[in-house]
C-alpha atoms as a PDB file:
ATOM      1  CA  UNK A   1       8.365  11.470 -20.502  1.00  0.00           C
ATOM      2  CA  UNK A   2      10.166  13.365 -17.382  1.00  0.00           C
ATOM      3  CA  UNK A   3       7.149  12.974 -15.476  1.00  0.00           C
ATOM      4  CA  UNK A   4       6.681   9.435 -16.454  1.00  0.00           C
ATOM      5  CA  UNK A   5       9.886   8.133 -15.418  1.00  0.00           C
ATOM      6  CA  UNK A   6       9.349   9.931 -11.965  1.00  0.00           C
ATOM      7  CA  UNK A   7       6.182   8.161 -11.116  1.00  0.00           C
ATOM      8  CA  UNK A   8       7.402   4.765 -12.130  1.00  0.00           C
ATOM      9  CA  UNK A   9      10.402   5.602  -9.935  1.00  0.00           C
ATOM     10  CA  UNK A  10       8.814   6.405  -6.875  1.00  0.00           C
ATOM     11  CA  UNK A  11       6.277   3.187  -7.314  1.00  0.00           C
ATOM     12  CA  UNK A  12       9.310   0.929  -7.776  1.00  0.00           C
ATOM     13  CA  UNK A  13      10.919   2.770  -4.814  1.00  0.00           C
ATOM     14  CA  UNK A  14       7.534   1.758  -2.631  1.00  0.00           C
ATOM     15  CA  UNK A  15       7.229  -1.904  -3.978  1.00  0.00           C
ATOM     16  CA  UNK A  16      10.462  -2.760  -3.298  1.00  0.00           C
ATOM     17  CA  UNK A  17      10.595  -1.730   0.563  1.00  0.00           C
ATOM     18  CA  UNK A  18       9.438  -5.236   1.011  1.00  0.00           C
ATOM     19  CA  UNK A  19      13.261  -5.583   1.059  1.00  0.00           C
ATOM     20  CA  UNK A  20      13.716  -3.426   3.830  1.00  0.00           C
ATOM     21  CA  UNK A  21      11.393  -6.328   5.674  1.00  0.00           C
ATOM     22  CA  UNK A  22      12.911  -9.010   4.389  1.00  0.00           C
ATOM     23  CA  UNK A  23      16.454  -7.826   5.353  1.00  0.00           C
ATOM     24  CA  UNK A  24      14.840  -6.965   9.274  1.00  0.00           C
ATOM     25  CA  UNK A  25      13.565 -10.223   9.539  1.00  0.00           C
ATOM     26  CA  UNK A  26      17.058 -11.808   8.190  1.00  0.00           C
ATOM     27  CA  UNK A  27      19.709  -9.542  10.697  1.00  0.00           C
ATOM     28  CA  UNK A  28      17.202  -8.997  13.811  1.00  0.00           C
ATOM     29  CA  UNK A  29      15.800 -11.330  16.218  1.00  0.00           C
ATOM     30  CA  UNK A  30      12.676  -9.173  16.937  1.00  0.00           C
ATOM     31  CA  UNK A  31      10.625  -7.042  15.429  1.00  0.00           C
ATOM     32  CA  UNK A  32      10.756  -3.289  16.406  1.00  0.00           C
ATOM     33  CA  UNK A  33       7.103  -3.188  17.110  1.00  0.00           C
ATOM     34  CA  UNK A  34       6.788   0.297  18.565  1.00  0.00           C
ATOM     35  CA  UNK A  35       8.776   1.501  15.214  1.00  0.00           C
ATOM     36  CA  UNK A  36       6.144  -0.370  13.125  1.00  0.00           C
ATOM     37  CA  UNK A  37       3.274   0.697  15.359  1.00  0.00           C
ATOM     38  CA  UNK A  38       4.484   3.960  14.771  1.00  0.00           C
ATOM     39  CA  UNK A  39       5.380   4.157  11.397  1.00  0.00           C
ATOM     40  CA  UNK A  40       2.045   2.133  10.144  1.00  0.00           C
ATOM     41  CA  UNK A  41      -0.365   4.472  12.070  1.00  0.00           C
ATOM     42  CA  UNK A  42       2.165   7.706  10.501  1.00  0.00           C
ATOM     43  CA  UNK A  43       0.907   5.950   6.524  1.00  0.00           C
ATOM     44  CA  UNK A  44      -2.720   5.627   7.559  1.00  0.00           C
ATOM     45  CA  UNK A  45      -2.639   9.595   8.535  1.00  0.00           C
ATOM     46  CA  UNK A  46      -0.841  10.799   5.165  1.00  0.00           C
ATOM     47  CA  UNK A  47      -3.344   8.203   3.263  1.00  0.00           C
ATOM     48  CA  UNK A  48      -6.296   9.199   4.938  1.00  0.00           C
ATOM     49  CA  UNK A  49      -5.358  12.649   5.064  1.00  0.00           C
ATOM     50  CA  UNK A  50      -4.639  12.808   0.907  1.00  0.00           C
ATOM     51  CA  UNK A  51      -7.227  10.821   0.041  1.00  0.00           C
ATOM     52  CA  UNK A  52     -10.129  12.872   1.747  1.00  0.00           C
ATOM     53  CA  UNK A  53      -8.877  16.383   1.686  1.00  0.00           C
ATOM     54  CA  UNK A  54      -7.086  16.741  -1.668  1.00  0.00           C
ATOM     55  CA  UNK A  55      -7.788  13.689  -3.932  1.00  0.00           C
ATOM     56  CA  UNK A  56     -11.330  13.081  -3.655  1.00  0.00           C
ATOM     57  CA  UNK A  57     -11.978  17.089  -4.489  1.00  0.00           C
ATOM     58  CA  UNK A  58      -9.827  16.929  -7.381  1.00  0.00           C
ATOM     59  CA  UNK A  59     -11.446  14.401  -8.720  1.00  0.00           C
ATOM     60  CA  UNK A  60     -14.792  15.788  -7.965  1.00  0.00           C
ATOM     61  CA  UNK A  61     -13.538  19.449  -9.343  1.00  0.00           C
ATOM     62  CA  UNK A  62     -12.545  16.832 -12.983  1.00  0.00           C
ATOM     63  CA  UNK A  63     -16.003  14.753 -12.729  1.00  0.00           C
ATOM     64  CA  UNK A  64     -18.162  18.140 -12.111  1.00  0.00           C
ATOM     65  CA  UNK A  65     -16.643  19.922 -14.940  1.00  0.00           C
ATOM     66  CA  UNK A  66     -17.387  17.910 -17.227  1.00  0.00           C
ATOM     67  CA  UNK A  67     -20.572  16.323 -16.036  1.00  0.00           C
ATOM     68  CA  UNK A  68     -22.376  19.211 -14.036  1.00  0.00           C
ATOM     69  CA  UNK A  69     -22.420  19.327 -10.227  1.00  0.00           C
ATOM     70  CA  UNK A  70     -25.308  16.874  -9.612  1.00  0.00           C
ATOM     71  CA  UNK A  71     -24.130  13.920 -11.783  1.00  0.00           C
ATOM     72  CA  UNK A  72     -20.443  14.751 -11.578  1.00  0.00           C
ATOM     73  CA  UNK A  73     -20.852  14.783  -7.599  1.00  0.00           C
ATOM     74  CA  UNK A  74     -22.507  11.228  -7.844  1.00  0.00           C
ATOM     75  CA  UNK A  75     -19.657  10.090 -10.020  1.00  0.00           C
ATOM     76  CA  UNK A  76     -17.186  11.107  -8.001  1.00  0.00           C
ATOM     77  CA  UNK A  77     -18.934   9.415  -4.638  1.00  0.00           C
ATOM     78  CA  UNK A  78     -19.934   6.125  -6.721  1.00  0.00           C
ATOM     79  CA  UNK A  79     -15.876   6.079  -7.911  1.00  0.00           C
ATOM     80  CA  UNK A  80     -14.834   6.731  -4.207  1.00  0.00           C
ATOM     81  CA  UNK A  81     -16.758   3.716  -3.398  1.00  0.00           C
ATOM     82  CA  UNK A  82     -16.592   1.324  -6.392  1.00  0.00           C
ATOM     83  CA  UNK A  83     -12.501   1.686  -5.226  1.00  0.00           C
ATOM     84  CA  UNK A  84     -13.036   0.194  -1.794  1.00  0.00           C
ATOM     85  CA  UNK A  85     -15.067  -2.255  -3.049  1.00  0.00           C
ATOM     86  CA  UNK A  86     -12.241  -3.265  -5.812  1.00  0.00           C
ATOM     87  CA  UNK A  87      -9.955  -3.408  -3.076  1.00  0.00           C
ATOM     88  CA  UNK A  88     -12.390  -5.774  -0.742  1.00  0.00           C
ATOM     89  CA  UNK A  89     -12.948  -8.182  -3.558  1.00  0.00           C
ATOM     90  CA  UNK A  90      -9.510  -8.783  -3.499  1.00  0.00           C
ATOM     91  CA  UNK A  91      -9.261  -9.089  -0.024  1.00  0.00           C
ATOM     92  CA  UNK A  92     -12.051 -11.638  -0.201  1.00  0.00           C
ATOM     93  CA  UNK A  93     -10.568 -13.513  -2.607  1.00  0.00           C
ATOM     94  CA  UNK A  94      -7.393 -14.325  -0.671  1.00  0.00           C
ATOM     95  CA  UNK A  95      -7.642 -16.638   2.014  1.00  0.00           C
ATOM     96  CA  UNK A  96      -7.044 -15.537   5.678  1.00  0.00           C
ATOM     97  CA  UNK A  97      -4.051 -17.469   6.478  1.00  0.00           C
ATOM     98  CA  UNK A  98      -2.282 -16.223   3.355  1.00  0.00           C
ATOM     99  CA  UNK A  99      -3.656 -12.166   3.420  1.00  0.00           C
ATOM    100  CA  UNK A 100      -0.990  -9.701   3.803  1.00  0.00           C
ATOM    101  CA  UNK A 101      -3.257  -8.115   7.011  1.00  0.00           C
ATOM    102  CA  UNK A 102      -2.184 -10.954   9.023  1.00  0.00           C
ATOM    103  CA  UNK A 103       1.230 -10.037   9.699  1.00  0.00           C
ATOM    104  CA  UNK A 104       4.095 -11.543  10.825  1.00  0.00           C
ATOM    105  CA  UNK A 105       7.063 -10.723  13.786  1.00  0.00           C
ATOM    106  CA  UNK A 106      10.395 -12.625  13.464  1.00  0.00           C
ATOM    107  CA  UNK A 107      10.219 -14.014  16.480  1.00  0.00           C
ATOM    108  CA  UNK A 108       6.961 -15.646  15.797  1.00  0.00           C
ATOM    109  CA  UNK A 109       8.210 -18.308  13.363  1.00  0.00           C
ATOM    110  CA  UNK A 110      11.351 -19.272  15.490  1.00  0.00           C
ATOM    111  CA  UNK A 111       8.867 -20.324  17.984  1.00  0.00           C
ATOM    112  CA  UNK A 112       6.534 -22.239  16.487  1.00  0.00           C
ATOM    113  CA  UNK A 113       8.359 -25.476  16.075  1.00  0.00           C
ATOM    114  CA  UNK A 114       5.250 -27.625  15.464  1.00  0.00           C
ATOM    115  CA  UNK A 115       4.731 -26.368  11.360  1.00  0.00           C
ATOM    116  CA  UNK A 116       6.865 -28.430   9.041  1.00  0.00           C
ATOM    117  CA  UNK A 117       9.340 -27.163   6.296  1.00  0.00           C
ATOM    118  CA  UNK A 118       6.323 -27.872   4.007  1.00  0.00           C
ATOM    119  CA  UNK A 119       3.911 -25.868   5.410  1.00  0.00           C
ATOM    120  CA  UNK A 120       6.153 -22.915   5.917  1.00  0.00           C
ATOM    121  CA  UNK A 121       7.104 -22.733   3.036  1.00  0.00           C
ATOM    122  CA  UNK A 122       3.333 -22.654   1.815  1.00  0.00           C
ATOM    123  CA  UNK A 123       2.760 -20.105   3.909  1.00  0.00           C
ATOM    124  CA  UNK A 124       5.754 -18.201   2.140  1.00  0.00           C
ATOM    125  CA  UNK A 125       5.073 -18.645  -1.084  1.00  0.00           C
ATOM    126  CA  UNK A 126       0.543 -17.642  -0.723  1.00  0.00           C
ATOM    127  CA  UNK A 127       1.371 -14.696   0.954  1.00  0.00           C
ATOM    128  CA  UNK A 128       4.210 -13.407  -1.600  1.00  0.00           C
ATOM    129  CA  UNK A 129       1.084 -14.543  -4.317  1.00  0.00           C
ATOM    130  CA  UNK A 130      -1.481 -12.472  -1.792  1.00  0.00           C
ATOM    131  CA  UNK A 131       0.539  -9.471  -1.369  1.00  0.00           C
ATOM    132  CA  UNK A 132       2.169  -9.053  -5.214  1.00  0.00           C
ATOM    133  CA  UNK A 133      -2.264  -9.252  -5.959  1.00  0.00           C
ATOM    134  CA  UNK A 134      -3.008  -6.795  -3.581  1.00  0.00           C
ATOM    135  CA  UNK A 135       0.074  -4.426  -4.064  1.00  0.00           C
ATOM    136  CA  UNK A 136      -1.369  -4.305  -7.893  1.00  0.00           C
ATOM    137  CA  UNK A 137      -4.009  -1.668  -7.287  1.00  0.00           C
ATOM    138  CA  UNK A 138      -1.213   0.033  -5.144  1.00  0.00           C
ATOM    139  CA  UNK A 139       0.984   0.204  -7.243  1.00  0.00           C
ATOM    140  CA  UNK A 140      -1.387   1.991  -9.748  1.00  0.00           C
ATOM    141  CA  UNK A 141      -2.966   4.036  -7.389  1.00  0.00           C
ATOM    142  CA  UNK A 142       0.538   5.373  -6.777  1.00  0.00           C
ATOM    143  CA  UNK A 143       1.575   5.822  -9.984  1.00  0.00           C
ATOM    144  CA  UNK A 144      -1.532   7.276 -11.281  1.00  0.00           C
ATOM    145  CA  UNK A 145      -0.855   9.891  -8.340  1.00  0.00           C
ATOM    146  CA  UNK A 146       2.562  10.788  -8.801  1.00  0.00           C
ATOM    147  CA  UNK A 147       2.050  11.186 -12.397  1.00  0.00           C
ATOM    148  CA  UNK A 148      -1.131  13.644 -11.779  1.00  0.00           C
ATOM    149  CA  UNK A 149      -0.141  15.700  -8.747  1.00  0.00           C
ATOM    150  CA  UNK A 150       3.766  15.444  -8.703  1.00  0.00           C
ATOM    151  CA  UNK A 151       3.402  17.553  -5.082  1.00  0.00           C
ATOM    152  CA  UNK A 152       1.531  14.775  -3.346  1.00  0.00           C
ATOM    153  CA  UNK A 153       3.250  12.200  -5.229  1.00  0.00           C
ATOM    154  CA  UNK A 154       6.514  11.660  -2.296  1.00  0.00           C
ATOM    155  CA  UNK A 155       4.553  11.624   0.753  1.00  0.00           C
ATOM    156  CA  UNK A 156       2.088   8.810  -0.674  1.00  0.00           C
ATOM    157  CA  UNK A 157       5.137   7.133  -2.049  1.00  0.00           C
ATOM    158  CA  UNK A 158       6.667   6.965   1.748  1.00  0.00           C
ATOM    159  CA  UNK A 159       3.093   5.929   3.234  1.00  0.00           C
ATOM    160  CA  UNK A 160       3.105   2.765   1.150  1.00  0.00           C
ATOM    161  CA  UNK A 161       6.707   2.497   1.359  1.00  0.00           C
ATOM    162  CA  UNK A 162       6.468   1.748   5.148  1.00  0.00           C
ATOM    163  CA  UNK A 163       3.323  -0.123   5.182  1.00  0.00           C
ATOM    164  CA  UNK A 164       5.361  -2.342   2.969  1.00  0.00           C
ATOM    165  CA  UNK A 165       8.077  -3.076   5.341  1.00  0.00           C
ATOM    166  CA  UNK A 166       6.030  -5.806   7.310  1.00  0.00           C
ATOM    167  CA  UNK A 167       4.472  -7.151   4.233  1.00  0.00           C
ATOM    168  CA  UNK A 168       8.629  -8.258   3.375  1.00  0.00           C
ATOM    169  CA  UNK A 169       8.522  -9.850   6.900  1.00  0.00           C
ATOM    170  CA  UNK A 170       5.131 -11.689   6.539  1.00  0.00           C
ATOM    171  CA  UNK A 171       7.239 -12.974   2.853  1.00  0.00           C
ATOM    172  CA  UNK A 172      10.848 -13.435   4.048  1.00  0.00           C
ATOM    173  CA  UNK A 173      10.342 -15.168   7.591  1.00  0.00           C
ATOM    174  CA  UNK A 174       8.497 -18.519   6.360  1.00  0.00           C
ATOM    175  CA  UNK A 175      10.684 -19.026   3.315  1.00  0.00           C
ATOM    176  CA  UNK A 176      13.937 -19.008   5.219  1.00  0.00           C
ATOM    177  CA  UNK A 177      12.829 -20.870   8.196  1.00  0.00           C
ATOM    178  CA  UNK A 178      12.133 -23.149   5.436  1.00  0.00           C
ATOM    179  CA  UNK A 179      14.682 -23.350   3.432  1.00  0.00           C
ATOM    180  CA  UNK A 180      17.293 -22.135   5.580  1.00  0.00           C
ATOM    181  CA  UNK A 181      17.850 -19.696   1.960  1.00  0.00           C
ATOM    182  CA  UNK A 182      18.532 -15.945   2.512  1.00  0.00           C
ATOM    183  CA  UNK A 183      18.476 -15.314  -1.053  1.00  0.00           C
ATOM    184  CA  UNK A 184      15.519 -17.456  -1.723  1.00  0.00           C
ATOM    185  CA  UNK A 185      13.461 -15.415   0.961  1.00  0.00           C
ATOM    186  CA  UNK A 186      14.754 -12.184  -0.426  1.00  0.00           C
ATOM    187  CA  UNK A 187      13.877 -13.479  -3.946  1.00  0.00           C
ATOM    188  CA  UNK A 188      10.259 -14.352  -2.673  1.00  0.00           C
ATOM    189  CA  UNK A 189      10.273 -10.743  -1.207  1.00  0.00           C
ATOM    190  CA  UNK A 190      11.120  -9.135  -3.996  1.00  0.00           C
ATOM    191  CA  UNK A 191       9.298 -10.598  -6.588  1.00  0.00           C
ATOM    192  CA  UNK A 192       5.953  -9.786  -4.049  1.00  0.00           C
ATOM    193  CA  UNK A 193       7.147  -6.271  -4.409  1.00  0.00           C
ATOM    194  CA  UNK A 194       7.471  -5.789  -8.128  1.00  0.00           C
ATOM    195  CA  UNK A 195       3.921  -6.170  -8.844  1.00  0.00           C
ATOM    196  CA  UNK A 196       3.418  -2.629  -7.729  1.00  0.00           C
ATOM    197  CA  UNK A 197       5.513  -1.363 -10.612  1.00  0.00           C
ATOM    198  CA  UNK A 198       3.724  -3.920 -12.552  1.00  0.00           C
ATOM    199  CA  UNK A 199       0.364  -2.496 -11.533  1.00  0.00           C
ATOM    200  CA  UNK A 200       1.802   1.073 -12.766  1.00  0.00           C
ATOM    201  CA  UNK A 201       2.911  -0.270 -16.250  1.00  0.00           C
ATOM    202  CA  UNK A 202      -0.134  -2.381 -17.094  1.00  0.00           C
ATOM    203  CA  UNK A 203      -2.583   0.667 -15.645  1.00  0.00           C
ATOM    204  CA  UNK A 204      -0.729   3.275 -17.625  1.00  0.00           C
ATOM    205  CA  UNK A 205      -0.703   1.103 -21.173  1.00  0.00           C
ATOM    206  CA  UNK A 206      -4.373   0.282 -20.813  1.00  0.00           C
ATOM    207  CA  UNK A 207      -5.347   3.789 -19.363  1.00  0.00           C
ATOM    208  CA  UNK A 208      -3.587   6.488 -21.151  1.00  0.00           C
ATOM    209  CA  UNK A 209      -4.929   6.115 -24.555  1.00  0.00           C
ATOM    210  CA  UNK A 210      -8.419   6.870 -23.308  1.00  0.00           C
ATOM    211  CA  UNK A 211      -7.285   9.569 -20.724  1.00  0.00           C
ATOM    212  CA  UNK A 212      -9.381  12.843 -20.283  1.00  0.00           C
ATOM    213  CA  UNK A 213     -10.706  14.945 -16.987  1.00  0.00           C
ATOM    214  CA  UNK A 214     -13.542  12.510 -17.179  1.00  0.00           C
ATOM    215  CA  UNK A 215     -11.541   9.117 -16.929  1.00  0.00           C
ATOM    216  CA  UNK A 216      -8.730  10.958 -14.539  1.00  0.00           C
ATOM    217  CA  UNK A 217     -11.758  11.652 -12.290  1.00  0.00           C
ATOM    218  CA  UNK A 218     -12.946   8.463 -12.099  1.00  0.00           C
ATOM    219  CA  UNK A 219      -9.632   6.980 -11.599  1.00  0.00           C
ATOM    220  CA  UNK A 220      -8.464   9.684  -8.976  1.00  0.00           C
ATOM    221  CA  UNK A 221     -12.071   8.910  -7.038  1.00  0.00           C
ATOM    222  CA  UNK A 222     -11.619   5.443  -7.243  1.00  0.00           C
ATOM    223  CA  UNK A 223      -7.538   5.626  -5.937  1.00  0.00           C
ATOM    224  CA  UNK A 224      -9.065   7.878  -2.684  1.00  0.00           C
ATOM    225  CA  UNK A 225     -11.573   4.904  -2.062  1.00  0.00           C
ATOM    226  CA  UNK A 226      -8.607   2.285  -2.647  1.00  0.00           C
ATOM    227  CA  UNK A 227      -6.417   3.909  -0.083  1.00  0.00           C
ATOM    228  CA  UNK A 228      -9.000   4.708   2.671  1.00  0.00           C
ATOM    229  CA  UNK A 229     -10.282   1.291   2.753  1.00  0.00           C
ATOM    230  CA  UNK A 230      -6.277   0.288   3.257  1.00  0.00           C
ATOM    231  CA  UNK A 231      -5.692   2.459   5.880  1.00  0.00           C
ATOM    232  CA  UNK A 232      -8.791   1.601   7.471  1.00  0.00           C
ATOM    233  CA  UNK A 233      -8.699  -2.209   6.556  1.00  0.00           C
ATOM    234  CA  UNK A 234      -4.723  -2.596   7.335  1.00  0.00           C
ATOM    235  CA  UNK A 235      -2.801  -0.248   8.047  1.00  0.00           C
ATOM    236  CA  UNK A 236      -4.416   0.627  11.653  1.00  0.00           C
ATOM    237  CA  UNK A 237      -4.975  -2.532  12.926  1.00  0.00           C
ATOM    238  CA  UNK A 238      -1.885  -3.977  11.820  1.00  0.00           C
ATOM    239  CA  UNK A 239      -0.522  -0.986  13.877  1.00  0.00           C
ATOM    240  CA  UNK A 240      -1.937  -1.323  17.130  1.00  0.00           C
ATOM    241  CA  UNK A 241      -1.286  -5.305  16.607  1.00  0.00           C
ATOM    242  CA  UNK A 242       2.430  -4.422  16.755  1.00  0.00           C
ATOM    243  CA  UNK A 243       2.091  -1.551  19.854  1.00  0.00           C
ATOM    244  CA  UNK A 244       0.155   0.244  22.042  1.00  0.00           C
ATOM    245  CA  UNK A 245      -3.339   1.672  20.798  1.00  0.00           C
ATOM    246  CA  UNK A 246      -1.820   5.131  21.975  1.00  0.00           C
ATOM    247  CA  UNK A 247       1.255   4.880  19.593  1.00  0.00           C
ATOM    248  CA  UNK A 248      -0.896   4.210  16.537  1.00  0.00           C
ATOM    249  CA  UNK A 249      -2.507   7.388  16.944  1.00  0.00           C
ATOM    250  CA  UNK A 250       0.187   9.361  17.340  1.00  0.00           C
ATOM    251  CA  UNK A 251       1.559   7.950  14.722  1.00  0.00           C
ATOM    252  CA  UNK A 252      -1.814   8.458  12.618  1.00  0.00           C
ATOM    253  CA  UNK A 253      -2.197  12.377  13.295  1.00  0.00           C
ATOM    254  CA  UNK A 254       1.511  12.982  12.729  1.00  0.00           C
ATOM    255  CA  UNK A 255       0.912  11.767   9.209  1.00  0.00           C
ATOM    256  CA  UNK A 256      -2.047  13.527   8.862  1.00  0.00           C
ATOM    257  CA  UNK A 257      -0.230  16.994  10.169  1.00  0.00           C
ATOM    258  CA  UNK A 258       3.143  16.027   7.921  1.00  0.00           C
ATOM    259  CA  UNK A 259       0.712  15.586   4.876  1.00  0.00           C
ATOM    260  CA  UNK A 260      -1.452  18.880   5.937  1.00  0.00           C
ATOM    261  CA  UNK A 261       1.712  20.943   5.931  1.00  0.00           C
ATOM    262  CA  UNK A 262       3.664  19.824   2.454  1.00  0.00           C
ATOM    263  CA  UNK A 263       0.228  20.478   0.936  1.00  0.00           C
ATOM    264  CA  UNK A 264       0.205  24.126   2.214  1.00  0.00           C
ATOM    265  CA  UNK A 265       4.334  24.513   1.162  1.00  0.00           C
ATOM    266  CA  UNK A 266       3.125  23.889  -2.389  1.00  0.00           C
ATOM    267  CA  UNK A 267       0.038  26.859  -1.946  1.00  0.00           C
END
């Protein structure tokens, strides 16, 4: 139950650092972009990082075990896969002007004077729908995570955390140059960032009563596929978007050389 309540507390933690955005875009008048650069490239590293060096083999060290090295190895690779391709469904399904990779500074929105209340809101309220869809697999991919490997569980946790911050811009920014509503924005925010825990709950109800090293393997595989394909997908170019190409890469092998160190501290 302990460990339970500490996974769903670090995936509500992550969800709901769309707040964080939503209050930047509220009390500044531009976006930090070297800090998001930064801090975006920093989540791809630890994501990547995890993902590829400790996830993926602990899932294939669960999938071989019970399977045998030759079909347990094709498991795991088919899992790492079928997760980026759950991921890009998703992606496909949303449309462009509404997906969470086309983000958002504060000063963009003051300055474009020629879309209506209407359509700003619009835009508000399809890309709080787009991001609470794809922050649903997130949310269970952290969850599922923190409740397996409690020692990779934080820096995961502050990886989606950040990537989250300019997701609660892309919400917030519309809604109140809208409405002229801080609460309303915030609300819109918010409510994008609770289907994360959402994810968790509805994963761990349907999953747990069939879980074994067979299923965990799967789902492990499948949760290293799911955040590759983000970091890859959204997390880098939304990075160098906001800064210099440079700065994203610093930012990307600092998170992989945080992440490579708390691994080895738990040796």
């Amino acid at each position: 139950m302990q460990n339970l309540l500490f996974a769903f507390c670090l995936t509500l933690f992550a969800g709901l650092c769309t707040g964080i955005g939503s209050a930047l875009a509220f009390f500044t008048k531009r976006t930090n972009t070297k800090f998001l650069s930064i801090s975006l490239g920093f989540s791809a590293g630890v994501m990547i990082y995890v993902s590829t060096i400790e996830i993926f083999f602990k899932a294939k060290t669960s999938l071989t075990n019970e399977l045998g090295i030759k079909l347990g190895s094709w498991v795991t690779v088919a899992s790492f896969f079928g997760g980026m391709l759950v991921i890009a469904l998703i992606d496909k399904l949303i449309p462009s002007g509404e997906n969470p990779h086309d983000m958002y500074k504060v000063e963009d929105i003051k300055s474009n004077s020629s879309n209506t209340n209407t359509q700003l809101l619009r835009m508000g309220f399809f890309t709080a729908l787009a991001i609470g869809i794809h922050n649903f697999p997130e949310g269970l991919a952290t969850f599922i995570s923190a409740l397996q490997e409690p020692s990779i569980a934080i820096p995961i946790t502050v990886a989606i955390a950040l990537h989250n911050i300019p997701e609660g811009i892309a919400v917030s920014v519309p809604v109140y140059y809208a409405t002229g509503d801080r609460k309303k924005a915030f609300l819109f925010s918010f409510l994008s960032g609770l289907s994360e825990p959402l994810g968790a709950i509805i994963g761990y109800l349907v999953l747990m009563p069939f879980m074994n090293d067979l299923v965990f393997g799967i789902i492990f595989a499948s949760v290293a596929g799911i955040m590759v394909f983000i970091s890859l997908d959204e997390l880098l170019p939304s990075a160098q978007k906001y800064g210099q190409h440079h700065l994203s890469i610093y930012g990307l092998v600092s998170g992989m050389m945080v992440m490579a160190i708390s691994l080895l501290l738990f040796i």
